[in-house]
PDB file of N, CA and C in Angstrom:
ATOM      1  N   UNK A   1      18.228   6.991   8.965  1.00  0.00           N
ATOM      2  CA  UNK A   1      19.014   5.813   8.705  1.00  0.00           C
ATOM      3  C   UNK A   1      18.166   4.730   8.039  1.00  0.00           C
ATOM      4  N   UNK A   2      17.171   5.082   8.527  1.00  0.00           N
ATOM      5  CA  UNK A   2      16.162   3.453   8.126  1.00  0.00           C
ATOM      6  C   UNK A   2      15.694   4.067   6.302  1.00  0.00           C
ATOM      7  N   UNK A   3      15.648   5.173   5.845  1.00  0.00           N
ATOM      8  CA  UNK A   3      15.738   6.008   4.215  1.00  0.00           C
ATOM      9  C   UNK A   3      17.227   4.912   3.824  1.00  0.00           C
ATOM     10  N   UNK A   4      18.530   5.006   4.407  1.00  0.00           N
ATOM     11  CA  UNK A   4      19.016   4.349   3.698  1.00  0.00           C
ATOM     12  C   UNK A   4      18.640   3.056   3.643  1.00  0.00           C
ATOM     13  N   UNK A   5      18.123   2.433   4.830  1.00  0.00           N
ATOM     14  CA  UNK A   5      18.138   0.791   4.692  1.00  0.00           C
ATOM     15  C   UNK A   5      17.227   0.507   3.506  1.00  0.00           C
ATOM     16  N   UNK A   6      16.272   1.240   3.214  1.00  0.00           N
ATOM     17  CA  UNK A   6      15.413   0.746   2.210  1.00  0.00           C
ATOM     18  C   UNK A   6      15.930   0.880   1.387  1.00  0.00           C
ATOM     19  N   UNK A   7      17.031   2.073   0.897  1.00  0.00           N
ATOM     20  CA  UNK A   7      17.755   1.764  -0.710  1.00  0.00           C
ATOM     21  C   UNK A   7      18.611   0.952  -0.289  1.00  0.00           C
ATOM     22  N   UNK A   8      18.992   0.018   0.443  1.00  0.00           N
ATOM     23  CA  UNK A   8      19.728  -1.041   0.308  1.00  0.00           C
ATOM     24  C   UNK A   8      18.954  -2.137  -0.069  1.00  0.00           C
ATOM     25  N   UNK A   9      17.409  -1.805   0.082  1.00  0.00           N
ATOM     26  CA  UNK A   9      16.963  -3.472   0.569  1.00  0.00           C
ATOM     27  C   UNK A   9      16.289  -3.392  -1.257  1.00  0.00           C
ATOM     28  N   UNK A  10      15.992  -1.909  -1.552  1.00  0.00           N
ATOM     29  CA  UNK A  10      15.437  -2.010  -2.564  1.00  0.00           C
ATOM     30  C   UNK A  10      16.814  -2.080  -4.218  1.00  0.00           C
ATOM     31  N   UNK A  11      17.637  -1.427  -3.858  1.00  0.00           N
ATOM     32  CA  UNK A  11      18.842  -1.500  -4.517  1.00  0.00           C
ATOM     33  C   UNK A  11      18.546  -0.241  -5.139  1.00  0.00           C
ATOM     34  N   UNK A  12      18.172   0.451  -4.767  1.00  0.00           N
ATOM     35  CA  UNK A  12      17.546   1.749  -5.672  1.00  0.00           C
ATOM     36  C   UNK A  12      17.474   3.184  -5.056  1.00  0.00           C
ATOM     37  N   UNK A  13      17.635   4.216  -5.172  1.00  0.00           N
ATOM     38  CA  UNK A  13      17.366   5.467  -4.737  1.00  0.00           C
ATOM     39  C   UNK A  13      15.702   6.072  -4.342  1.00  0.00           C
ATOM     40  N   UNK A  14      15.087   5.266  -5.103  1.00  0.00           N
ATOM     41  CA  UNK A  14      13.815   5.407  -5.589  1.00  0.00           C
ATOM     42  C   UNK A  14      13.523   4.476  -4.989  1.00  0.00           C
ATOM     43  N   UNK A  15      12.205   4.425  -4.226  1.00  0.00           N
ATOM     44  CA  UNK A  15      11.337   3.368  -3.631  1.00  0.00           C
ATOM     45  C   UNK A  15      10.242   4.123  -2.968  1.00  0.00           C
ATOM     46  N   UNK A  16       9.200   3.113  -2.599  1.00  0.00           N
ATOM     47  CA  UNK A  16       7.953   3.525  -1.938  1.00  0.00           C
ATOM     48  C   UNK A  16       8.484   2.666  -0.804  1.00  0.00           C
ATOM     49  N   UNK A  17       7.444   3.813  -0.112  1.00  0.00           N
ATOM     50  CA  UNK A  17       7.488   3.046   1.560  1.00  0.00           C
ATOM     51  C   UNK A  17       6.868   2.531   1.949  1.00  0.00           C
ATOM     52  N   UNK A  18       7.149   1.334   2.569  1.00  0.00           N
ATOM     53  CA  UNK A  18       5.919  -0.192   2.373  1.00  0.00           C
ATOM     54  C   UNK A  18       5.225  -0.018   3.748  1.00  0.00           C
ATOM     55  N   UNK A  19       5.300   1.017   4.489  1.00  0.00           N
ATOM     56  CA  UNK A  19       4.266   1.211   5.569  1.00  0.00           C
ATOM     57  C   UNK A  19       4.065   2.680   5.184  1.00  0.00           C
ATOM     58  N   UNK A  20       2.357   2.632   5.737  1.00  0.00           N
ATOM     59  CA  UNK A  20       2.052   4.345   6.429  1.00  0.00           C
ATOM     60  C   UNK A  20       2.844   4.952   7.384  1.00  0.00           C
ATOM     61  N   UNK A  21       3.050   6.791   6.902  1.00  0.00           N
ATOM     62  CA  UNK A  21       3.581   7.397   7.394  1.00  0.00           C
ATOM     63  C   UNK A  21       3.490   7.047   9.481  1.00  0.00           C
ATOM     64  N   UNK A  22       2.398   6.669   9.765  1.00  0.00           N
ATOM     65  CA  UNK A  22       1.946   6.355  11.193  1.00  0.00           C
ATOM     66  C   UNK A  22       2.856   5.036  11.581  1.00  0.00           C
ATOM     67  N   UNK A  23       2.616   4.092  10.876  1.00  0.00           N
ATOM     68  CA  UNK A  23       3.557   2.975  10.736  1.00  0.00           C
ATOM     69  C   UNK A  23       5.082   3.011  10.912  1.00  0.00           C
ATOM     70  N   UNK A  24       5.451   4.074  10.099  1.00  0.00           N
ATOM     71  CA  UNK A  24       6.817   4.710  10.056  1.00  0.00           C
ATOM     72  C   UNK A  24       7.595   4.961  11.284  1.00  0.00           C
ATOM     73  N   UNK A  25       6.354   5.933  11.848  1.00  0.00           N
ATOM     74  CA  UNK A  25       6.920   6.872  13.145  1.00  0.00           C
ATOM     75  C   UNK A  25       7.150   6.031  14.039  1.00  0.00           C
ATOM     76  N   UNK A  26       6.286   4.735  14.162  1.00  0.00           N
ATOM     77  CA  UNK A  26       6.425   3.935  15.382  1.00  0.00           C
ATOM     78  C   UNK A  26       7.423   2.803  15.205  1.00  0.00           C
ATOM     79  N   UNK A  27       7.599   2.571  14.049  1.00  0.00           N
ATOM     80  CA  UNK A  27       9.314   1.633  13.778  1.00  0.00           C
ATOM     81  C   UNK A  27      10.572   2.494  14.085  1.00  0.00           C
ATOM     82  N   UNK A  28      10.392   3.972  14.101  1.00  0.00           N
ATOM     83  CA  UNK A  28      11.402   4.920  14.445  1.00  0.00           C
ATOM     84  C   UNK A  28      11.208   5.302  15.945  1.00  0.00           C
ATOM     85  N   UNK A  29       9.829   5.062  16.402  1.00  0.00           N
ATOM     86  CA  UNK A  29       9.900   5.264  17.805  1.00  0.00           C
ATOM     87  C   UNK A  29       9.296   7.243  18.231  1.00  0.00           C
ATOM     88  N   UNK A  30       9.383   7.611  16.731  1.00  0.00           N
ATOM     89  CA  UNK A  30       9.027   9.367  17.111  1.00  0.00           C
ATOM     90  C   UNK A  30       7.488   9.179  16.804  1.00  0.00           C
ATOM     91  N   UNK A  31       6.734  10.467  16.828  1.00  0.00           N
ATOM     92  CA  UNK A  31       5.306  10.895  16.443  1.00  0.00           C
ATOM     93  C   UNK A  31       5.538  10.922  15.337  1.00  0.00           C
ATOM     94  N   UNK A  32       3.867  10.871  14.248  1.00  0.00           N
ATOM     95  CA  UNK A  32       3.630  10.589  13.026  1.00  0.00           C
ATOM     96  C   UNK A  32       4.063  12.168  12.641  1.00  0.00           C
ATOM     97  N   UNK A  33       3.576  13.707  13.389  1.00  0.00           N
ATOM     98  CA  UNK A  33       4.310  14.616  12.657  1.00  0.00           C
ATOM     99  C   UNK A  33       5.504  14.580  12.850  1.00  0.00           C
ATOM    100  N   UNK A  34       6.257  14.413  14.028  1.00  0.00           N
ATOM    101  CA  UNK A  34       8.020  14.628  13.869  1.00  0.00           C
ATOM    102  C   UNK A  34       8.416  14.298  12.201  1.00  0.00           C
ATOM    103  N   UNK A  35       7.808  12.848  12.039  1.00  0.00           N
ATOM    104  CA  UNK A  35       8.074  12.086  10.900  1.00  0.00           C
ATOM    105  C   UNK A  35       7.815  12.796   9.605  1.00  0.00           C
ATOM    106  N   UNK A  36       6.380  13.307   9.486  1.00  0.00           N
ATOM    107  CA  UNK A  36       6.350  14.551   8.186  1.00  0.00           C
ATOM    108  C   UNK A  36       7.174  15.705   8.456  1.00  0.00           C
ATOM    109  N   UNK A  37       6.992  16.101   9.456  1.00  0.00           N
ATOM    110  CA  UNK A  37       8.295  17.294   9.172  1.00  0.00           C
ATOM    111  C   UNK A  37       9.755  17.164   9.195  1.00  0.00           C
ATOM    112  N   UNK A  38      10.084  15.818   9.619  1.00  0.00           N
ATOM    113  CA  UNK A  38      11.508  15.444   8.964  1.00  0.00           C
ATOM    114  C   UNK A  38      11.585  15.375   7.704  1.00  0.00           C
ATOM    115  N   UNK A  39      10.414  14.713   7.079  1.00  0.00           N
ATOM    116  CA  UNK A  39      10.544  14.344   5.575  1.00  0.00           C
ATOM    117  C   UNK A  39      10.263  15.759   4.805  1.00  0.00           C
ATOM    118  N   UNK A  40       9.309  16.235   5.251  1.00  0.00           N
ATOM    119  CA  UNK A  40       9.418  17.826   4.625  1.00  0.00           C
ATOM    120  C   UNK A  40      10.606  18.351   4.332  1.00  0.00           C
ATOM    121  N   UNK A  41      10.594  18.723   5.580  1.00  0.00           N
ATOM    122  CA  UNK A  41      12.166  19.439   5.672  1.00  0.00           C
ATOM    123  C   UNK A  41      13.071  19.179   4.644  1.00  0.00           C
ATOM    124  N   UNK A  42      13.592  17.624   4.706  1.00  0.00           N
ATOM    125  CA  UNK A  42      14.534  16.856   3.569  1.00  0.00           C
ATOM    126  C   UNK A  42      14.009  17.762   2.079  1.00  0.00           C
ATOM    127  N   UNK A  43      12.298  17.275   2.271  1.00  0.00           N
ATOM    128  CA  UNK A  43      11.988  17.491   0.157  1.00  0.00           C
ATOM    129  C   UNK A  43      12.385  19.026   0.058  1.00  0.00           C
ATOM    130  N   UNK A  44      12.032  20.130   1.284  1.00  0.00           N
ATOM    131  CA  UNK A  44      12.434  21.478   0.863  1.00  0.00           C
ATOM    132  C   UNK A  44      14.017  21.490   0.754  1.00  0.00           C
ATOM    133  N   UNK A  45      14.846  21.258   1.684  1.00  0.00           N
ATOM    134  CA  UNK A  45      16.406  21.012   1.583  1.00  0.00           C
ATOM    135  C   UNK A  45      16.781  20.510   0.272  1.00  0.00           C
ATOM    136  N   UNK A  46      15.921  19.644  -0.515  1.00  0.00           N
ATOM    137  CA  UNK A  46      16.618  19.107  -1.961  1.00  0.00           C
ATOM    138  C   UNK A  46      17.658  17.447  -1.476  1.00  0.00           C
ATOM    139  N   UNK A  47      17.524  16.799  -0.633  1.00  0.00           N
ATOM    140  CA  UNK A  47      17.932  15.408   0.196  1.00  0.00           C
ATOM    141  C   UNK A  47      16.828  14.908  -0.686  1.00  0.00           C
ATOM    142  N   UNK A  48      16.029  14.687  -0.165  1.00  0.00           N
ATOM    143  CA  UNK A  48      14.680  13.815  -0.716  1.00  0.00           C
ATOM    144  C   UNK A  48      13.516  14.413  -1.340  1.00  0.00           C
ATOM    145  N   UNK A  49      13.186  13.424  -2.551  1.00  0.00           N
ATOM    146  CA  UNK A  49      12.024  14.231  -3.023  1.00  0.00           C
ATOM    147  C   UNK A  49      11.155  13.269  -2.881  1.00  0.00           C
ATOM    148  N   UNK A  50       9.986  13.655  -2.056  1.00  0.00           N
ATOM    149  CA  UNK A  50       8.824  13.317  -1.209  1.00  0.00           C
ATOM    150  C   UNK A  50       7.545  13.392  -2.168  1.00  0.00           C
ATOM    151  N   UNK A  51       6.793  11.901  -2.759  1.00  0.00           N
ATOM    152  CA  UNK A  51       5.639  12.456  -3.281  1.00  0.00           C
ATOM    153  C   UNK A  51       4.751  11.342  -2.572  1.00  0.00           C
ATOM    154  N   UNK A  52       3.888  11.251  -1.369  1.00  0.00           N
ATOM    155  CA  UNK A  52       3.122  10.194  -0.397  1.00  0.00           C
ATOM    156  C   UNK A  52       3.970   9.522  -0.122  1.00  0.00           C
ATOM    157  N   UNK A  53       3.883   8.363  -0.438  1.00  0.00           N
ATOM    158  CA  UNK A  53       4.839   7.688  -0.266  1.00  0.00           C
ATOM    159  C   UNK A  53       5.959   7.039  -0.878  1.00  0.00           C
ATOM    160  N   UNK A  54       5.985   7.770  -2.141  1.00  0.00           N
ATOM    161  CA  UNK A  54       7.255   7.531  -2.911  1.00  0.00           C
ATOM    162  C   UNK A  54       8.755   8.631  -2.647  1.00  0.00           C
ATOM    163  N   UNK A  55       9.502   7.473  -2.314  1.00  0.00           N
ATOM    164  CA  UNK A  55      10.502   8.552  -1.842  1.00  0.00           C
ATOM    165  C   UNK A  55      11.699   8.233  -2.580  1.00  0.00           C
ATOM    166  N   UNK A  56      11.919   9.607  -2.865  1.00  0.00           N
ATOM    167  CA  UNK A  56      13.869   9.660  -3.954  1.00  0.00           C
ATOM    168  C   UNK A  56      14.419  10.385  -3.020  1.00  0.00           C
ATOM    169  N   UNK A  57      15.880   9.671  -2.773  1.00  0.00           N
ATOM    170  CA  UNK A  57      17.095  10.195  -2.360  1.00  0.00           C
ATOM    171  C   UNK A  57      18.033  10.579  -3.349  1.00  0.00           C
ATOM    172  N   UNK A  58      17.837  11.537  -3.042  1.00  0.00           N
ATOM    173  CA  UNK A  58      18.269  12.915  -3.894  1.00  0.00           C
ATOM    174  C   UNK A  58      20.305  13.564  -3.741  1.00  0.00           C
ATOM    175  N   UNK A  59      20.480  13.364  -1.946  1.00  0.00           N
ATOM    176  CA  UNK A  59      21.482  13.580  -1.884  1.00  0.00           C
ATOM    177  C   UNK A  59      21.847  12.473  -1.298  1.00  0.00           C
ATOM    178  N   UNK A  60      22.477  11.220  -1.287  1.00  0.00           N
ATOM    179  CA  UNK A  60      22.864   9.973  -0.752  1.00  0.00           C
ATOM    180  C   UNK A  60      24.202  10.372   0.314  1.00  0.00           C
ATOM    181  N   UNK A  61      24.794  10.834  -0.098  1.00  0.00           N
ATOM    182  CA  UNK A  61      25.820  11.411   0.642  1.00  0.00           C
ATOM    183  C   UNK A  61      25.715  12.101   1.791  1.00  0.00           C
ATOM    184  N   UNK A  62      24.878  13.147   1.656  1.00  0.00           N
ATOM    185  CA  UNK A  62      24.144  14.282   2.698  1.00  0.00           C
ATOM    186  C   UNK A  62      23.073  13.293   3.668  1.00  0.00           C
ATOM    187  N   UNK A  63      22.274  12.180   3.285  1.00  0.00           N
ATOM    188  CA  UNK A  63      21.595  11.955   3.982  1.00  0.00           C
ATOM    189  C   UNK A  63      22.002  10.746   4.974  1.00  0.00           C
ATOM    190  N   UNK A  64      23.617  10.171   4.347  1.00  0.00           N
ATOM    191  CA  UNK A  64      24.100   9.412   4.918  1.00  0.00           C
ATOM    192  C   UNK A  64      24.867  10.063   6.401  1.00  0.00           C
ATOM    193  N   UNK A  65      25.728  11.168   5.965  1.00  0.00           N
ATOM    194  CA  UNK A  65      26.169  12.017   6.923  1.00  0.00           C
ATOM    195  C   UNK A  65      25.543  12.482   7.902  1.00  0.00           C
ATOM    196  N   UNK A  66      24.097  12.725   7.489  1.00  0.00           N
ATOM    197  CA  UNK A  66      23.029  13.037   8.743  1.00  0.00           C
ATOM    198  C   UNK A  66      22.847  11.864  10.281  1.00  0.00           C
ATOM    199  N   UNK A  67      22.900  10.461   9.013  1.00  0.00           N
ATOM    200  CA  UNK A  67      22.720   9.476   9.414  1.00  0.00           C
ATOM    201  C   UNK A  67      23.350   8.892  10.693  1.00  0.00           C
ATOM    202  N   UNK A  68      24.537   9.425  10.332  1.00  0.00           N
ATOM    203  CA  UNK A  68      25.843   9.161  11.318  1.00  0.00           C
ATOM    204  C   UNK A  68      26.349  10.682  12.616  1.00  0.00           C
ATOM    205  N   UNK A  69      26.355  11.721  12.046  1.00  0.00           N
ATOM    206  CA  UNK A  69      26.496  12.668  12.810  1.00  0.00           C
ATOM    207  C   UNK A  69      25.104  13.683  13.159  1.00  0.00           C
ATOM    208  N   UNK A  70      23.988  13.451  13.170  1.00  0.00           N
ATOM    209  CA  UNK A  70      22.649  13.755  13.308  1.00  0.00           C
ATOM    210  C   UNK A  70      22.521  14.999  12.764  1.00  0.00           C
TER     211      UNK A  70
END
């Protein structure tokens, strides 16, 4: 959910993520791997394409639906 808030905040699909992946996990509350292998997962699925910390949402739709029904 917080993938979409940043294309809201950024207005864009495309954005970098203004904290480290470690940073990440603990605004979400999970471990720093849960957090890479969520994001993995997404870049292999074709949702997000993952390069450090630049992240494209790929399927907006799909990742919104996740968002809401887990």
């Amino acid at each position: 959910m917080i993938l979409l808030d940043f294309a809201k905040i950024y207005k864009s699909f495309s954005f970098e993520l203004p904290v480290r992946r470690s940073e990440f996990a603990d605004i979400l509350g999970y471990s720093k791997e849960s957090v890479i292998k969520t994001l993995s997962k997404y870049n292999k699925e074709g949702i997000l394409q993952v390069d450090d910390r630049k992240i494209e949402i790929l399927e907006f739709e799909k990742l919104q639906q996740i968002s809401i029904y887990g």
